[in-house]
N, C-alpha and C. Protein backbone atom coordinates (compact mmCIF):
# COMPACT_ATOMS: atom_id res chain seq x y z
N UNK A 1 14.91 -21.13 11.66
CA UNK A 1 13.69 -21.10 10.87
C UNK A 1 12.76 -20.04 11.45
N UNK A 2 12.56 -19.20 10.65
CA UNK A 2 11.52 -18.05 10.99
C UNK A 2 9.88 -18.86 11.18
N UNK A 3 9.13 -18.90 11.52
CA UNK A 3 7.29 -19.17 12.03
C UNK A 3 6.36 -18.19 11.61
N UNK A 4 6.65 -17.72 9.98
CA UNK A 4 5.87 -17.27 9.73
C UNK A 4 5.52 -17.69 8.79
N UNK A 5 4.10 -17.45 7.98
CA UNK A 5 3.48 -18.20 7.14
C UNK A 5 3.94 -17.74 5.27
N UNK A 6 4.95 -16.87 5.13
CA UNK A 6 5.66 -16.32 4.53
C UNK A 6 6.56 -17.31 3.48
N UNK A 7 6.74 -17.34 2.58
CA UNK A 7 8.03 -18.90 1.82
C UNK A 7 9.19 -17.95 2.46
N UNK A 8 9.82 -19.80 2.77
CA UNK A 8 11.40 -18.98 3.35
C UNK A 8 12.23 -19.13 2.42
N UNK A 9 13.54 -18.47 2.47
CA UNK A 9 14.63 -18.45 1.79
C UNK A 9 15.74 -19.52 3.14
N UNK A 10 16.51 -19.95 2.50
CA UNK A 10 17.02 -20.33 3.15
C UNK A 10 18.34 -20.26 3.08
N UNK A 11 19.25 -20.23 1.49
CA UNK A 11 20.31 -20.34 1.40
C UNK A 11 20.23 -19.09 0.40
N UNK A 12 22.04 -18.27 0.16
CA UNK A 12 21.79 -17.59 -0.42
C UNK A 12 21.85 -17.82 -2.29
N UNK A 13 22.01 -19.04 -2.90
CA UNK A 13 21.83 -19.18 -4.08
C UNK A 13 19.82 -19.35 -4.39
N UNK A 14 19.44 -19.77 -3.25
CA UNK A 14 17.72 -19.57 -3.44
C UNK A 14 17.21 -17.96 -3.34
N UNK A 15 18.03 -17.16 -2.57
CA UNK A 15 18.12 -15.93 -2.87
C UNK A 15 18.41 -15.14 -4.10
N UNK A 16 19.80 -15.92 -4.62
CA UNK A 16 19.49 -15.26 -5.89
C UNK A 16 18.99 -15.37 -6.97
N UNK A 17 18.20 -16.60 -6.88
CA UNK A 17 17.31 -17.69 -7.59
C UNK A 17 15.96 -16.84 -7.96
N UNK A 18 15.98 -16.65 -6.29
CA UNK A 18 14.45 -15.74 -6.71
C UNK A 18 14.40 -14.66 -7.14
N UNK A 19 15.25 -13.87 -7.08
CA UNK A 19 15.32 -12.40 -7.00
C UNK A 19 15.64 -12.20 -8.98
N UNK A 20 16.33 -13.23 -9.10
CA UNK A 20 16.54 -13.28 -10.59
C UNK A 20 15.11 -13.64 -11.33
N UNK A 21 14.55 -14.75 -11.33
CA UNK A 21 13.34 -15.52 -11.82
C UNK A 21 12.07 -14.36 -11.27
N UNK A 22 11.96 -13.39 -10.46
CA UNK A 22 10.94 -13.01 -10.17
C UNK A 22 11.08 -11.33 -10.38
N UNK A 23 10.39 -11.09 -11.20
CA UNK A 23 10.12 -9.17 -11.65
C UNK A 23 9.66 -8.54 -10.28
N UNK A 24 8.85 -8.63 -9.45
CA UNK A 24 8.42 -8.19 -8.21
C UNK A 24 8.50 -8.79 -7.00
N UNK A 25 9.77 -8.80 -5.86
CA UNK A 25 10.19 -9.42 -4.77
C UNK A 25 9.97 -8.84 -3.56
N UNK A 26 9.45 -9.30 -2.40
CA UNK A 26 9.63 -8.31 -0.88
C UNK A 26 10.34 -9.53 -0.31
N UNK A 27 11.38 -9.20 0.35
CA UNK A 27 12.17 -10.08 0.83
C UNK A 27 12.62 -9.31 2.20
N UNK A 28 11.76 -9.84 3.28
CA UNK A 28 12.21 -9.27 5.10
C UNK A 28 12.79 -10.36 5.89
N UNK A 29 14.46 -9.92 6.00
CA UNK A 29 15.00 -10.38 7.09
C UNK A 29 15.22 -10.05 8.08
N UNK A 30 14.83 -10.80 8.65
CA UNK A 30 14.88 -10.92 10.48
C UNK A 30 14.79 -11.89 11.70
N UNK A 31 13.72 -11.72 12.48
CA UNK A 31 14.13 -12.42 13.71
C UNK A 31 12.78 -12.79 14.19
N UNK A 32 12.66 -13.64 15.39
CA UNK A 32 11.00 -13.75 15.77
C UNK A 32 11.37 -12.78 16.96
N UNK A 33 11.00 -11.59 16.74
CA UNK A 33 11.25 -10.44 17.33
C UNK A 33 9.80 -9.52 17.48
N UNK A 34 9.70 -8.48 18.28
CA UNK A 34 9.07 -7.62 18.09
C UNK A 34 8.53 -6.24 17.10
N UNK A 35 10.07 -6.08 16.95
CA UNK A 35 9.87 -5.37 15.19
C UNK A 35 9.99 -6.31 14.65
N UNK A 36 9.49 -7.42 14.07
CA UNK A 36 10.19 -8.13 13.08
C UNK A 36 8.85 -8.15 12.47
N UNK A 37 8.00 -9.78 13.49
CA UNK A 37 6.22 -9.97 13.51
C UNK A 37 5.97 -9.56 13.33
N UNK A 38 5.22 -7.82 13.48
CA UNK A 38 4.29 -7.31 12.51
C UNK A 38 4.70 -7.10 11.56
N UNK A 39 5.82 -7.02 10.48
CA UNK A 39 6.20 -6.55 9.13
C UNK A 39 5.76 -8.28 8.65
N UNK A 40 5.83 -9.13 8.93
CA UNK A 40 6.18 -10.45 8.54
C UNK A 40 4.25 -10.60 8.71
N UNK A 41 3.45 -9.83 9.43
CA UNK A 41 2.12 -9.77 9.17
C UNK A 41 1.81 -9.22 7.96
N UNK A 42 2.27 -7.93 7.94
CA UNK A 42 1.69 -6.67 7.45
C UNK A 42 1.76 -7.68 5.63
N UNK A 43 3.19 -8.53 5.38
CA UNK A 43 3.49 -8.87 3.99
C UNK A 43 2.61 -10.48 4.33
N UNK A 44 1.99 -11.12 5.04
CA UNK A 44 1.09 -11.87 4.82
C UNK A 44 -0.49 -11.43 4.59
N UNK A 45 -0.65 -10.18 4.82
CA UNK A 45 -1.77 -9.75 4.89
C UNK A 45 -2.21 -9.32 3.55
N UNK A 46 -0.66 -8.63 2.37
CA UNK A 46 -0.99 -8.33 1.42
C UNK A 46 -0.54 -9.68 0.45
N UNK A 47 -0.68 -10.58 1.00
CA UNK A 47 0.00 -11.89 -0.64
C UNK A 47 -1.25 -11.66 -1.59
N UNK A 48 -2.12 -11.35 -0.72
CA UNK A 48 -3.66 -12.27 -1.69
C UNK A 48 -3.67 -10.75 -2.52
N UNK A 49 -3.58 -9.45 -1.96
CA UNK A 49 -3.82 -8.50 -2.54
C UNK A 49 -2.87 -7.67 -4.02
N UNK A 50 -1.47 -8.33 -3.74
CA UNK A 50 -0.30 -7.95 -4.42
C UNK A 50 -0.12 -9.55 -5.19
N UNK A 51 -0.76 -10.25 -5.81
CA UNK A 51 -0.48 -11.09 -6.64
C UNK A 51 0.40 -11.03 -7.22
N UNK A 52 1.00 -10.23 -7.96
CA UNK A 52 2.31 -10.15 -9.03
C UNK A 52 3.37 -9.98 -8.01
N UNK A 53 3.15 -9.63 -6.77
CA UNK A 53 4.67 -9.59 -5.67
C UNK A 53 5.33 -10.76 -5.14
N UNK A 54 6.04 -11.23 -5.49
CA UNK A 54 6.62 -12.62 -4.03
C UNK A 54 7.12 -11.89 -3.21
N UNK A 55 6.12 -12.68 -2.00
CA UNK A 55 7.15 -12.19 -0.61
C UNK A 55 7.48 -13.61 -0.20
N UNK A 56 9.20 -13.15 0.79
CA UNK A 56 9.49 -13.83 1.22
C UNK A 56 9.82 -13.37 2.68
N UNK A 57 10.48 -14.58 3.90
CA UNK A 57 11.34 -13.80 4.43
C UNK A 57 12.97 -14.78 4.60
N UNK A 58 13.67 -14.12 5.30
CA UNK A 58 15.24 -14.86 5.48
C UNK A 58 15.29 -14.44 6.76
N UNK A 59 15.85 -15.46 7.59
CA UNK A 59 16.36 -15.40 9.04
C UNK A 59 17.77 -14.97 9.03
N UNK A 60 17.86 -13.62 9.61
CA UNK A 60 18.76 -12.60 9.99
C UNK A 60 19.74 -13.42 10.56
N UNK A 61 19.93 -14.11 11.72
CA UNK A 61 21.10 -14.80 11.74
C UNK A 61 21.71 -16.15 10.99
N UNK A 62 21.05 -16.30 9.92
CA UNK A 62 21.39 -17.32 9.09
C UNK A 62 22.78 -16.98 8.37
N UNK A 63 23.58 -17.59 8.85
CA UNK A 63 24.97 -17.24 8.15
C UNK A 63 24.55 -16.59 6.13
N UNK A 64 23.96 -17.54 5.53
CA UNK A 64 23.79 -17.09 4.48
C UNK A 64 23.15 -16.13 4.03
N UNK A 65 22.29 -15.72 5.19
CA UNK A 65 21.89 -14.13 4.89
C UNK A 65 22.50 -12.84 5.02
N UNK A 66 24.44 -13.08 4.86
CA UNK A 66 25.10 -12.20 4.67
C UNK A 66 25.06 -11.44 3.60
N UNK A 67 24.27 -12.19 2.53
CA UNK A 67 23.73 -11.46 0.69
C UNK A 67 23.35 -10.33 1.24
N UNK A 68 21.68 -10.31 2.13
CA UNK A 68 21.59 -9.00 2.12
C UNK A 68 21.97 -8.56 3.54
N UNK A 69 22.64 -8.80 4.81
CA UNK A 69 23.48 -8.03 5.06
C UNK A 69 24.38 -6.95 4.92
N UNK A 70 24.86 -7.76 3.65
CA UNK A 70 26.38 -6.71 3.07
C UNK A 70 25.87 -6.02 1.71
N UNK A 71 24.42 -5.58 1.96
CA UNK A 71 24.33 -5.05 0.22
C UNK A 71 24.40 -3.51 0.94
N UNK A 72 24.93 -2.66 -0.23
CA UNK A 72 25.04 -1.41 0.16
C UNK A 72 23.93 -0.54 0.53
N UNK A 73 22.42 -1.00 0.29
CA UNK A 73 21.57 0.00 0.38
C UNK A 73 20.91 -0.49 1.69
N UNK A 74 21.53 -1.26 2.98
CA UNK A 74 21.42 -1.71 3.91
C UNK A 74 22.31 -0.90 5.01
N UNK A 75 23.46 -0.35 4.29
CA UNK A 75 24.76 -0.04 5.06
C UNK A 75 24.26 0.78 5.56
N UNK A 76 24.67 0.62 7.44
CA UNK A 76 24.03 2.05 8.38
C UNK A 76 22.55 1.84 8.98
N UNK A 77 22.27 1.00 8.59
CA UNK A 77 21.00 -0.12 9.41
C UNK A 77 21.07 -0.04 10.09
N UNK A 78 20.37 -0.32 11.38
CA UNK A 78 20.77 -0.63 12.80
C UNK A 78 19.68 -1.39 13.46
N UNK A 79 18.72 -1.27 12.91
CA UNK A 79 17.22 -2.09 13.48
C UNK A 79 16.94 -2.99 12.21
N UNK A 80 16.31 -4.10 12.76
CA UNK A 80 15.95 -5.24 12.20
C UNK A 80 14.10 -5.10 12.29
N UNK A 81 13.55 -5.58 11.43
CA UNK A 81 13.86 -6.38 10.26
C UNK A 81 14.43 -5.05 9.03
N UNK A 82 15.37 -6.00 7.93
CA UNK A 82 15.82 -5.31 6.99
C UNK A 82 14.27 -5.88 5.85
N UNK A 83 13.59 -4.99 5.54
CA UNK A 83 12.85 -5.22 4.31
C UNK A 83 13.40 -4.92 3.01
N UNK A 84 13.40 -5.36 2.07
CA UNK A 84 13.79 -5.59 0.30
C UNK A 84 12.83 -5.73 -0.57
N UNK A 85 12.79 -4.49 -1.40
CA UNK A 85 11.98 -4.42 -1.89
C UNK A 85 12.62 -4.58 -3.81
N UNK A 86 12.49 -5.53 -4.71
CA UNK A 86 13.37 -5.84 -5.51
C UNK A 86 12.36 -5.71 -6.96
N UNK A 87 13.05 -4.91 -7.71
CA UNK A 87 12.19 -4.95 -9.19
C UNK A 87 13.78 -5.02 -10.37
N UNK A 88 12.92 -6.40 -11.03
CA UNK A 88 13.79 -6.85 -11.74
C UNK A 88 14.86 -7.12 -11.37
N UNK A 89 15.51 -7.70 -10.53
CA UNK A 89 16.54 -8.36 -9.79
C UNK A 89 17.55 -7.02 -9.06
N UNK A 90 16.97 -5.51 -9.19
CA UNK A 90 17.55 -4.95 -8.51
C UNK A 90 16.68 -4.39 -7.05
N UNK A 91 17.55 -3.88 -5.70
CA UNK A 91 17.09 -3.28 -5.27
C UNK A 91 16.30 -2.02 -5.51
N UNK A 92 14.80 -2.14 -5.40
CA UNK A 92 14.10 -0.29 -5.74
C UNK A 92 14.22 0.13 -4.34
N UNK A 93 13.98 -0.70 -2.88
CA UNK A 93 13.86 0.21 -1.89
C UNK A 93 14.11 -0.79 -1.19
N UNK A 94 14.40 0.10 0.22
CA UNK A 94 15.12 -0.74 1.13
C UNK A 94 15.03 0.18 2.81
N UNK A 95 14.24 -1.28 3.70
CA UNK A 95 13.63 -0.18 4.81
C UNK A 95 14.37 -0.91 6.10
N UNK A 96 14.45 -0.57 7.02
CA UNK A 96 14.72 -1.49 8.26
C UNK A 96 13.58 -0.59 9.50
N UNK A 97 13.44 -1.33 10.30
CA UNK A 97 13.01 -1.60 11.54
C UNK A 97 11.35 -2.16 11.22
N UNK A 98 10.74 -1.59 12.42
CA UNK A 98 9.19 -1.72 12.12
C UNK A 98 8.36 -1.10 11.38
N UNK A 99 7.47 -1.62 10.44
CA UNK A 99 6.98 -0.85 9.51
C UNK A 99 5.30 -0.92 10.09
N UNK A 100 4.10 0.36 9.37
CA UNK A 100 3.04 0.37 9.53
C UNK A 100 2.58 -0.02 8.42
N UNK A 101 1.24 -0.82 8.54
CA UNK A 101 0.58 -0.79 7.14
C UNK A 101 0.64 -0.16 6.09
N UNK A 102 0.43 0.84 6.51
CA UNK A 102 0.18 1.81 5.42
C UNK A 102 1.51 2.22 4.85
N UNK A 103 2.58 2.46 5.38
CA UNK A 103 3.75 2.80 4.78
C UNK A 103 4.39 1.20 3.84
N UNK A 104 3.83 0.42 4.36
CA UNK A 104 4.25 -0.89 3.57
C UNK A 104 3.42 -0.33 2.24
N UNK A 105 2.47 -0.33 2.01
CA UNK A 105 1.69 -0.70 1.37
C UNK A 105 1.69 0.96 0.21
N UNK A 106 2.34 1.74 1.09
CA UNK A 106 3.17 2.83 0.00
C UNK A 106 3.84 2.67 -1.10
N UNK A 107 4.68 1.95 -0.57
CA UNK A 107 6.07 1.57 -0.97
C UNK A 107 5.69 -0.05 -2.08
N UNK A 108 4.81 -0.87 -1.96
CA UNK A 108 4.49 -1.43 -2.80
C UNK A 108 3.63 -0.84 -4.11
N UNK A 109 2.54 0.15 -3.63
CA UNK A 109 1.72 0.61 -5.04
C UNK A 109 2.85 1.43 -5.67
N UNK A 110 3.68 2.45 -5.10
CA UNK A 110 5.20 2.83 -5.90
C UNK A 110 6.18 2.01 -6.44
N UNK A 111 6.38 1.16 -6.04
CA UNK A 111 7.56 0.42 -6.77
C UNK A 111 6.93 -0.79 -7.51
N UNK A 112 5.85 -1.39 -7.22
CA UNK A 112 4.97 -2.28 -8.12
C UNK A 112 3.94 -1.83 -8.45
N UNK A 113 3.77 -0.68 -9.06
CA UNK A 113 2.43 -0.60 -9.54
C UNK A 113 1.78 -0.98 -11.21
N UNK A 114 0.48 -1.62 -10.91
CA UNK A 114 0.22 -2.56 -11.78
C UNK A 114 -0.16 -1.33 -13.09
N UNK A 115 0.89 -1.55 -14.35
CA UNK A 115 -0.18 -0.43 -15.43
C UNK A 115 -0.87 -1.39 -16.36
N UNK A 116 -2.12 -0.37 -15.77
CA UNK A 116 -3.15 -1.04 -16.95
C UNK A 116 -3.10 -0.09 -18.41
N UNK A 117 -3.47 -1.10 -19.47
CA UNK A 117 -3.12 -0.69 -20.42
C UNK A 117 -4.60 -1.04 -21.50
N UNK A 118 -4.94 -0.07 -22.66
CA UNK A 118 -6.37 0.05 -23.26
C UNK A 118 -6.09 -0.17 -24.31
């Protein structure tokens, strides 16, 4: 069990549960690690701000988090946490190690950005 204030995933059919049922997903697996904690901040910091996003995270050694383990836009990883960034049940982007605010928060106004419409 990851200790962050984040909804967990736990198995991988709740994985694909969500990722299906939800248009805008951040999904970071990992570890209670040093790169891990601040990304697992950085996506508690934006829930209130990214309303239309679910974040989650999944514990990296959870056998069932071989889903995104073995997805191809992971392959060649080598640092943890793996972040997932999911629109409309596909991968749009896909980051590993430690991330900064601001590059999080890139990568969300690009791949979720809200259009307003007149």
């Amino acid at each position: 069990m990851l200790y962050t204030n984040l909804k967990h995933i736990e198995t991988a059919a709740d994985y694909a549960k969500i990722i299906s049922e939800n248009e805008n997903v951040v999904v970071i697996c990992g570890r209670m690690g040093p790169m891990c904690i601040p990304v697992y901040g950085i996506a508690e910091d934006f829930e209130d701000e990214y309303k239309h996003v679910k974040f989650y995270d999944m514990e990296f050694d959870n056998p069932e988090s071989e889903v995104i383990r073995n997805l191809p836009e992971v392959y060649g990883f080598t640092g943890i946490p793996f972040t997932l960034y999911y629109k409309k049940g596909k991968v749009a982007k896909a980051t590993t190690g430690i991330q900064k605010k601001e590059q999080v928060k890139t990568i969300l106004d690009k791949e979720f950005a809200v259009k307003i419409t007149t």
